[in-house]
N, C-alpha and C. Protein backbone atom coordinates (compact mmCIF):
# COMPACT_ATOMS: atom_id res chain seq x y z
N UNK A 1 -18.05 4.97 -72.69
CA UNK A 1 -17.77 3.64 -72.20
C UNK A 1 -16.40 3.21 -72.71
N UNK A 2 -15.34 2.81 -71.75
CA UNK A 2 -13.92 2.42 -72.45
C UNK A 2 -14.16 1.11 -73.18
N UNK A 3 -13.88 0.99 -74.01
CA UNK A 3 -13.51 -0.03 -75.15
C UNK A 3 -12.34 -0.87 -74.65
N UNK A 4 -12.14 -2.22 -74.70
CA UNK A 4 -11.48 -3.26 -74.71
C UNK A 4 -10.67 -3.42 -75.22
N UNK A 5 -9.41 -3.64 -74.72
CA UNK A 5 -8.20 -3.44 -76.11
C UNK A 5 -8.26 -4.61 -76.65
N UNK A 6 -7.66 -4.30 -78.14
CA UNK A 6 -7.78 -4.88 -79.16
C UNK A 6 -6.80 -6.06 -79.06
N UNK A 7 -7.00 -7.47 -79.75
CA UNK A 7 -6.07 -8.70 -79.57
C UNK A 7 -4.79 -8.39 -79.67
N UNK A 8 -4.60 -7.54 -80.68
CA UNK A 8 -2.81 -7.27 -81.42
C UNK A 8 -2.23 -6.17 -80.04
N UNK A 9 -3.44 -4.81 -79.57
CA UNK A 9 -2.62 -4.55 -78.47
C UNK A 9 -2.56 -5.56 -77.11
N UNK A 10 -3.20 -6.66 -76.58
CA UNK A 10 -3.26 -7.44 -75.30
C UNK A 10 -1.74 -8.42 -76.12
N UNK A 11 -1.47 -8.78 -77.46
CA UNK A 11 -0.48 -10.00 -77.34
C UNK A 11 0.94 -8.94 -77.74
N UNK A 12 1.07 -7.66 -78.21
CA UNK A 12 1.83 -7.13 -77.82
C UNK A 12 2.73 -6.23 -76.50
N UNK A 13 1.57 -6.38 -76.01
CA UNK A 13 1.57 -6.34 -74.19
C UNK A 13 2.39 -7.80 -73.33
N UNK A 14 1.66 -8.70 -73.65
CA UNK A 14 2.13 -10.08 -73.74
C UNK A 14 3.20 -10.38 -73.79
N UNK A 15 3.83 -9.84 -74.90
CA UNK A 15 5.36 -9.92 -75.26
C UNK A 15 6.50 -9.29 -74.63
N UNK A 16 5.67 -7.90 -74.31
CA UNK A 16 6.95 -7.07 -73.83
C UNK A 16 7.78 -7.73 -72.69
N UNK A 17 7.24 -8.66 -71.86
CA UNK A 17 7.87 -8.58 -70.50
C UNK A 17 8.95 -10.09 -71.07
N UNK A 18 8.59 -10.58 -72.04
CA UNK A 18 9.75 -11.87 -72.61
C UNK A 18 10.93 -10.89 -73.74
N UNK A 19 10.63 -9.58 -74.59
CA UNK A 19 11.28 -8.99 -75.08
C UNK A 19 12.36 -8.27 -73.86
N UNK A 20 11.84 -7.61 -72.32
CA UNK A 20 12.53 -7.33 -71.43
C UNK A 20 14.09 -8.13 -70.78
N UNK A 21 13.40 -9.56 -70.93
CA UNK A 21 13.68 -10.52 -69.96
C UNK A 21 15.08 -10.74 -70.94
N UNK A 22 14.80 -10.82 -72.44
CA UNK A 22 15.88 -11.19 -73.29
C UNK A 22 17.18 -10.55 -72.87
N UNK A 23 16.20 -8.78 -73.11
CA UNK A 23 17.50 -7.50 -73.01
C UNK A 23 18.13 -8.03 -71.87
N UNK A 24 17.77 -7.69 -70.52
CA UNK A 24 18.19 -8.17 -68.92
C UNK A 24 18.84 -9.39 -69.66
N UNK A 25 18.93 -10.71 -69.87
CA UNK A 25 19.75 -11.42 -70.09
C UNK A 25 21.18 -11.31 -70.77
N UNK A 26 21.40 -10.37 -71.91
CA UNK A 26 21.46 -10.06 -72.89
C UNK A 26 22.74 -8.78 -72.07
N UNK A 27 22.51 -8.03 -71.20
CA UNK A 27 22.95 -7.05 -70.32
C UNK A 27 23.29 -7.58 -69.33
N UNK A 28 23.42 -8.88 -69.20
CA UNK A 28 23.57 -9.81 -67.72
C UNK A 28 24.84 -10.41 -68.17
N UNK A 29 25.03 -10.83 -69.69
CA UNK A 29 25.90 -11.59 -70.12
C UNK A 29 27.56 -10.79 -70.52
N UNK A 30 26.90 -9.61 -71.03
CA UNK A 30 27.81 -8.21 -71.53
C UNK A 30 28.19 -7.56 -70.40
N UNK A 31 27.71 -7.57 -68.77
CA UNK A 31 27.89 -7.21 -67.71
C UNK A 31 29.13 -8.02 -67.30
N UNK A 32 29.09 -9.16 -67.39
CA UNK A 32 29.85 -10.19 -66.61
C UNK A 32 31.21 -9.88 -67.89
N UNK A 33 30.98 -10.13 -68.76
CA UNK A 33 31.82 -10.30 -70.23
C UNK A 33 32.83 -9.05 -69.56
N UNK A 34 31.89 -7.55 -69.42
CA UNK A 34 32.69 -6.73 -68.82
C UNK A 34 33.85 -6.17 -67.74
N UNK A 35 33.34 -7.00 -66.92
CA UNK A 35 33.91 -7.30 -65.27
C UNK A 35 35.01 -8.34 -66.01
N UNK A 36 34.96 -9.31 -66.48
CA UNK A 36 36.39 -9.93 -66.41
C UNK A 36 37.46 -9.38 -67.73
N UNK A 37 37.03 -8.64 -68.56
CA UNK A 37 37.95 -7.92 -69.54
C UNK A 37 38.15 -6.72 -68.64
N UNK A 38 37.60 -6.16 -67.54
CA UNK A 38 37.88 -5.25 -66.74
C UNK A 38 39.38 -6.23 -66.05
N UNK A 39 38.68 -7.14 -65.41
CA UNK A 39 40.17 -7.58 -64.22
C UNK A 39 41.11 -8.18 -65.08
N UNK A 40 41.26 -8.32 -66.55
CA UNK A 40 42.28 -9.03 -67.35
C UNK A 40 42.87 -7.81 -67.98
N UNK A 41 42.36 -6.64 -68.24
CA UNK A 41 43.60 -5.53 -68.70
C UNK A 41 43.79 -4.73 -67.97
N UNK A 42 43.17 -4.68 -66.29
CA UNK A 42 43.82 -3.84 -65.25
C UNK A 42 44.27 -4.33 -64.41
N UNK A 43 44.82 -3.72 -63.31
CA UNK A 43 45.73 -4.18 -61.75
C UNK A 43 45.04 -3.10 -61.11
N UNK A 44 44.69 -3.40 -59.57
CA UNK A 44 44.77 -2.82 -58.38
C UNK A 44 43.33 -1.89 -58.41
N UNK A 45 43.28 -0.84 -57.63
CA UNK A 45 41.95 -0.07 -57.48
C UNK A 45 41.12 0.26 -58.76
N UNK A 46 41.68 0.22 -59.93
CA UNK A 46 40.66 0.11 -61.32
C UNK A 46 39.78 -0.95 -61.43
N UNK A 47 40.88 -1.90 -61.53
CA UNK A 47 40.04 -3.42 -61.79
C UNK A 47 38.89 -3.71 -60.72
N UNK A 48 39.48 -3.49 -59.45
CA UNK A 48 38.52 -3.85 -58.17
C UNK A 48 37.17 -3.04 -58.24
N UNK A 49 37.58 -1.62 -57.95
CA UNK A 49 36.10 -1.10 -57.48
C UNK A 49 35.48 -1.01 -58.95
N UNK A 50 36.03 -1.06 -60.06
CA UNK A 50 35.59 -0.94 -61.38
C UNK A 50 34.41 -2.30 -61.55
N UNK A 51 35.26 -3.32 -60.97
CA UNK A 51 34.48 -4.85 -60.85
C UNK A 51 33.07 -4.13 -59.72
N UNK A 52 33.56 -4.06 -59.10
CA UNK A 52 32.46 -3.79 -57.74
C UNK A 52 31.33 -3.11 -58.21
N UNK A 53 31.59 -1.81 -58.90
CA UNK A 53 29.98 -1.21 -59.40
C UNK A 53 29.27 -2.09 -60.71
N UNK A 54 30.57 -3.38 -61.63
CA UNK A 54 29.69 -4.17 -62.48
C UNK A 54 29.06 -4.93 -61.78
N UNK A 55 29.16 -5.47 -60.71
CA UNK A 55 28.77 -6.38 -59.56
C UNK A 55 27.05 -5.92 -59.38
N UNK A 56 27.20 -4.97 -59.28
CA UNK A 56 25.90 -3.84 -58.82
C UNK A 56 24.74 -3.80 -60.32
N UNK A 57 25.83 -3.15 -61.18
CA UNK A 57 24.85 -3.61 -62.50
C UNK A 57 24.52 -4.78 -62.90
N UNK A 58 25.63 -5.93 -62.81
CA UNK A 58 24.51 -7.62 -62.97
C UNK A 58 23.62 -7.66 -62.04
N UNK A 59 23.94 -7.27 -60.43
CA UNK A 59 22.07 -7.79 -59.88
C UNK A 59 21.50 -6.83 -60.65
N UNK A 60 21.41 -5.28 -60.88
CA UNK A 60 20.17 -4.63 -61.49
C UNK A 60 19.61 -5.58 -62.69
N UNK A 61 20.77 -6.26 -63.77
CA UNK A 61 20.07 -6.81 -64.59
C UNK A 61 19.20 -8.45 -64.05
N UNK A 62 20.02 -9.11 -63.07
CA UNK A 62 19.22 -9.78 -62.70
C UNK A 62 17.51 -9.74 -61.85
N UNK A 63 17.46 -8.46 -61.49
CA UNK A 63 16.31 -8.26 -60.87
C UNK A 63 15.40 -7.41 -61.91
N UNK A 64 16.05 -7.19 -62.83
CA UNK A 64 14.99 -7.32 -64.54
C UNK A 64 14.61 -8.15 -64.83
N UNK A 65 15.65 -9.17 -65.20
CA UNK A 65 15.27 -10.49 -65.42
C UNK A 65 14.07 -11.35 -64.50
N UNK A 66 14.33 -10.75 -63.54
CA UNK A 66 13.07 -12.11 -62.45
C UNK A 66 11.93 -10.91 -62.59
N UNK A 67 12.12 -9.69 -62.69
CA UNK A 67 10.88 -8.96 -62.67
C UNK A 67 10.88 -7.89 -63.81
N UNK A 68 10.35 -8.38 -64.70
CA UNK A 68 10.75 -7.25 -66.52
C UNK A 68 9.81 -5.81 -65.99
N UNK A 69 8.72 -5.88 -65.19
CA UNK A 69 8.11 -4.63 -65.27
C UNK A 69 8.32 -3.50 -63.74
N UNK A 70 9.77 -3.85 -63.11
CA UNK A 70 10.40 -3.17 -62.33
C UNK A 70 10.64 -1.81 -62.59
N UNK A 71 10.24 0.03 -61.63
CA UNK A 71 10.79 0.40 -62.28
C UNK A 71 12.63 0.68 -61.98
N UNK A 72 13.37 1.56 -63.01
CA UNK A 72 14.78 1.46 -62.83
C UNK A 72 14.77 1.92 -61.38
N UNK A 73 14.29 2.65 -60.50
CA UNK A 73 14.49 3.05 -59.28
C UNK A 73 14.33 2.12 -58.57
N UNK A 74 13.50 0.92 -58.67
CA UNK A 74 13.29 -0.11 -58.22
C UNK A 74 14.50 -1.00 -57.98
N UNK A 75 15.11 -1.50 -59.02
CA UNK A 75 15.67 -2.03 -60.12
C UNK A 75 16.91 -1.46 -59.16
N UNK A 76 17.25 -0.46 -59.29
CA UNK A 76 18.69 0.09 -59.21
C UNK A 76 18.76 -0.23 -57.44
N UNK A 77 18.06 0.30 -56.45
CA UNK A 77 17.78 -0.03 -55.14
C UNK A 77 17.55 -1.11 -54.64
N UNK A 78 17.26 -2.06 -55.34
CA UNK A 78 17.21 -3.68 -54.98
C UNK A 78 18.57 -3.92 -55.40
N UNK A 79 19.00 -4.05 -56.62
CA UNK A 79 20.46 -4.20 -56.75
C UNK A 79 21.41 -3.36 -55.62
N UNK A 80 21.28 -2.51 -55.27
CA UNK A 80 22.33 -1.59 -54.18
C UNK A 80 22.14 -2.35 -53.02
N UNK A 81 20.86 -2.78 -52.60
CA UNK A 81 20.54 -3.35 -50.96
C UNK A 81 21.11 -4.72 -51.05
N UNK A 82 20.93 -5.55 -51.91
CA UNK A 82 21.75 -6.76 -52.20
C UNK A 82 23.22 -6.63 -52.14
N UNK A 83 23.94 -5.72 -52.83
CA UNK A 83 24.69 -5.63 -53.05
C UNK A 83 25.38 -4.99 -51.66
N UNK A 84 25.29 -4.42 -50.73
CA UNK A 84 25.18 -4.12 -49.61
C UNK A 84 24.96 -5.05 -48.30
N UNK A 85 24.04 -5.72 -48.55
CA UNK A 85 23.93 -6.60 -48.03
C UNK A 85 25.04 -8.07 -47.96
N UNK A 86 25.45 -8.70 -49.19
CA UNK A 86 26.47 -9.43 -49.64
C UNK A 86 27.71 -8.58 -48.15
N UNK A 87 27.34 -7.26 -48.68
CA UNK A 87 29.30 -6.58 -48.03
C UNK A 87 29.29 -6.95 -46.65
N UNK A 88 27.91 -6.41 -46.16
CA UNK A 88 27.82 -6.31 -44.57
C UNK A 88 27.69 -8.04 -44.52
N UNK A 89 27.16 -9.01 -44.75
CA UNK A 89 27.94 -10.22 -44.11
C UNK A 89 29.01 -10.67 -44.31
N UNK A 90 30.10 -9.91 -44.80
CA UNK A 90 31.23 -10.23 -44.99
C UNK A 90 31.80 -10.37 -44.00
N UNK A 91 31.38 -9.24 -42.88
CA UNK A 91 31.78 -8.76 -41.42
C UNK A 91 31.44 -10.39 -40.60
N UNK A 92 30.83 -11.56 -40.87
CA UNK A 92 30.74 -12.36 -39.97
C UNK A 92 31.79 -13.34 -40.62
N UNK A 93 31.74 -14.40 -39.86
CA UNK A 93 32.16 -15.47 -40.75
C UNK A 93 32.10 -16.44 -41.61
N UNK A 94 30.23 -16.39 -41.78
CA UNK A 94 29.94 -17.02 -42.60
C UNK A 94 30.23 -17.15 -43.92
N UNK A 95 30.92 -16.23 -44.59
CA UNK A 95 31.20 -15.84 -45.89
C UNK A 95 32.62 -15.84 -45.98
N UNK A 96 33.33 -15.88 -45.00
CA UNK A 96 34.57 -16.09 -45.14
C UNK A 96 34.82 -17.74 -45.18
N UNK A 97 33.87 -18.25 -44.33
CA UNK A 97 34.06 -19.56 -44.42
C UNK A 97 33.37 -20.44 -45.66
N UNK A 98 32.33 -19.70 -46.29
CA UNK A 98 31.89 -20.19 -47.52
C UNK A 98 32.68 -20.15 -48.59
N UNK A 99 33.77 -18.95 -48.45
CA UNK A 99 35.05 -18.48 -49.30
C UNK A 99 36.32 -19.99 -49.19
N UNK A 100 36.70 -19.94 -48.13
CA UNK A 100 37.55 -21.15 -48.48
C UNK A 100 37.22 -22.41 -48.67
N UNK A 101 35.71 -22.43 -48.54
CA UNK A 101 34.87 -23.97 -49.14
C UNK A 101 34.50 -24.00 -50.35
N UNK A 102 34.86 -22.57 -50.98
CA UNK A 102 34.05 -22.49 -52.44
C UNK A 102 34.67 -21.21 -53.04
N UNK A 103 35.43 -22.14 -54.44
CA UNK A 103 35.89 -21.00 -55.40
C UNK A 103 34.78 -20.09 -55.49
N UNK A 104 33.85 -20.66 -56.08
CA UNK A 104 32.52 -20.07 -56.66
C UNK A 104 32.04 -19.23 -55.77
N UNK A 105 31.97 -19.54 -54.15
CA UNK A 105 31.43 -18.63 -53.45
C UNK A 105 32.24 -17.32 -53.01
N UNK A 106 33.35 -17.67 -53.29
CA UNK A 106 34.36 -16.57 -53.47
C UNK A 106 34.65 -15.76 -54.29
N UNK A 107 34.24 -15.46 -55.16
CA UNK A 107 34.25 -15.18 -56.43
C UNK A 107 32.89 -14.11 -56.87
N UNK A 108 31.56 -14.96 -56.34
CA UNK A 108 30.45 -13.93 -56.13
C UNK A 108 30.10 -13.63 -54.98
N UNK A 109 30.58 -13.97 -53.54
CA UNK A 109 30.07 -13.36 -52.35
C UNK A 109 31.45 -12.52 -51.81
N UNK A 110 32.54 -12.90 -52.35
CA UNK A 110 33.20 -11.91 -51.33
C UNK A 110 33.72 -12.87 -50.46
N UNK A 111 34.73 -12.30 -49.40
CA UNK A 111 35.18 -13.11 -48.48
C UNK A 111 35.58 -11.78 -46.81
N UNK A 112 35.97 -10.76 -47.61
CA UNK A 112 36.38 -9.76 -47.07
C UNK A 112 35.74 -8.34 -46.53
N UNK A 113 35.45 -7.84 -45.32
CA UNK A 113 34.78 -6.77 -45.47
C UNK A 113 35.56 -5.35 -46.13
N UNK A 114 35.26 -4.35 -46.87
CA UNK A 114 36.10 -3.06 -47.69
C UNK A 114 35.30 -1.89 -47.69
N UNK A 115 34.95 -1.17 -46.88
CA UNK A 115 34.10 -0.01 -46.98
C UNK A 115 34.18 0.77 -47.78
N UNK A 116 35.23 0.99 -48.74
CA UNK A 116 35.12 1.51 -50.18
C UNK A 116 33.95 0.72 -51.42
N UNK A 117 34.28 -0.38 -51.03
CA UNK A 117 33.12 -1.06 -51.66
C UNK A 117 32.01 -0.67 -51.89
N UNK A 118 31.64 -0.28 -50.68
CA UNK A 118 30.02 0.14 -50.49
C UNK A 118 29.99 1.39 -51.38
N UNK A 119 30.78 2.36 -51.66
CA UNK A 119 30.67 3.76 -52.31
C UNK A 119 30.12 2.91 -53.63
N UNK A 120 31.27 2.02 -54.40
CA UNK A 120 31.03 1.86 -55.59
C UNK A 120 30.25 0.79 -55.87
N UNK A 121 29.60 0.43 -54.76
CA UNK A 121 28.40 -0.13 -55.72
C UNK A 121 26.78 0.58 -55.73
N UNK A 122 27.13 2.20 -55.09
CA UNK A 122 26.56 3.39 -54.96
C UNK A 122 26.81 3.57 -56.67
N UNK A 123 27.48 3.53 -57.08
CA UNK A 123 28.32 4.06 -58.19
C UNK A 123 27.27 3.28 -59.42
N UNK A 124 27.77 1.83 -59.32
CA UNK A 124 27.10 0.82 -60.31
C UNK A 124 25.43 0.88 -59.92
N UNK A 125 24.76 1.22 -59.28
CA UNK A 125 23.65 1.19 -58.68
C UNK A 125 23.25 2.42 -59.80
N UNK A 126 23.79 3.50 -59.81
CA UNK A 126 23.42 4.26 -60.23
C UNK A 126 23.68 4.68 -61.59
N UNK A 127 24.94 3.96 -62.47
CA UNK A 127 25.10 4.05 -63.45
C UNK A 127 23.93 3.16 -63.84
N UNK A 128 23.53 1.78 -63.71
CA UNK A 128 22.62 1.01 -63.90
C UNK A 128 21.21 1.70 -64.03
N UNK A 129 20.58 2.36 -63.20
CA UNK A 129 19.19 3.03 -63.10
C UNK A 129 19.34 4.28 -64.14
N UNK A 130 20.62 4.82 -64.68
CA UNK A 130 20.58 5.65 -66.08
C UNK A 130 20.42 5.02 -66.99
N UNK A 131 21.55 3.69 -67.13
CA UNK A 131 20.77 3.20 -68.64
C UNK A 131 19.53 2.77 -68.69
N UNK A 132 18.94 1.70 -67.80
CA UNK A 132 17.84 1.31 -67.67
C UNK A 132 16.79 2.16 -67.61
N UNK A 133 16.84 3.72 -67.00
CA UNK A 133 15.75 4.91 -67.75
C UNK A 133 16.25 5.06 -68.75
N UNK A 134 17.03 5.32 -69.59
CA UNK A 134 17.46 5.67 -70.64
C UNK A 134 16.66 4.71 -72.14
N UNK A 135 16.73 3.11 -71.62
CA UNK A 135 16.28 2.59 -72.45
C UNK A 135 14.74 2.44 -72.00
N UNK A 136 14.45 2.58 -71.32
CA UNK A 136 13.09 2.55 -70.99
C UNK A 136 12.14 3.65 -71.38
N UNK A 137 13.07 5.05 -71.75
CA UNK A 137 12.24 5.92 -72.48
C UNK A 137 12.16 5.83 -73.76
N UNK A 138 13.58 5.14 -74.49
CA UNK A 138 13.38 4.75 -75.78
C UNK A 138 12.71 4.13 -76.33
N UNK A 139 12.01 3.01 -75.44
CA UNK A 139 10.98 1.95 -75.90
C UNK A 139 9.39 2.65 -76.03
């Protein structure tokens, strides 16, 4: 007959997904921190597509954050389709026109369509789903 887990294992269970949520925050903040010490000591195709695959790793960490028990394949493919998604409405005008109504929307949506883009946030998609297995086997 299986036995019931014990209080200390159900409230350490409990915890993990607010210990997750920290890291994802925590990797959300050092993501972004990254991307603009990226575009402040480079120029031209470094800084850009370099920005573009961190772009890819903040949604992975944001879709930790809204969901701690994602796995990284999950995780990494929701961030890529978003991130993909953002590019391909670039192609209309809605985002161009949200661009000159909004620093802010310019800044995280884009304004422009760049089909190089799409490679590298192939790139960040996938650097993202290594660390995130990586730390996920460590735990």
């Amino acid at each position: 007959m299986p036995s019931l887990p014990r209080t200390q294992d159900r409230a350490a269970g409990a915890a993990a997904p607010v210990r997750i949520r920290l890291a994802a925050a925590s990797a959300a903040v050092l993501t972004v921190a990254a991307g603009l010490g990226l575009r402040a000591v480079t120029a031209g195709s470094v800084g850009k597509y370099g920005g573009d695959a961190l772009y890819t790793v903040l949604l992975l960490t944001l879709v930790v954050l809204v969901a701690p028990r994602v796995t990284p394949l999950t995780a990494a493919a929701s961030a890529l389709a978003i991130s993909w998604g953002i590019e391909f409405l670039q192609l209309s005008e809605v985002l161009a026109e949200l661009s000159r109504r909004s620093t802010v929307a310019r800044l995280v949506l884009g304004s422009t369509f760049n089909p190089p883009d799409l490679l590298w946030y192939v790139v960040g998609a996938a650097a993202g789903w290594l660390v995130l297995t990586g730390v996920r086997r460590e735990a």
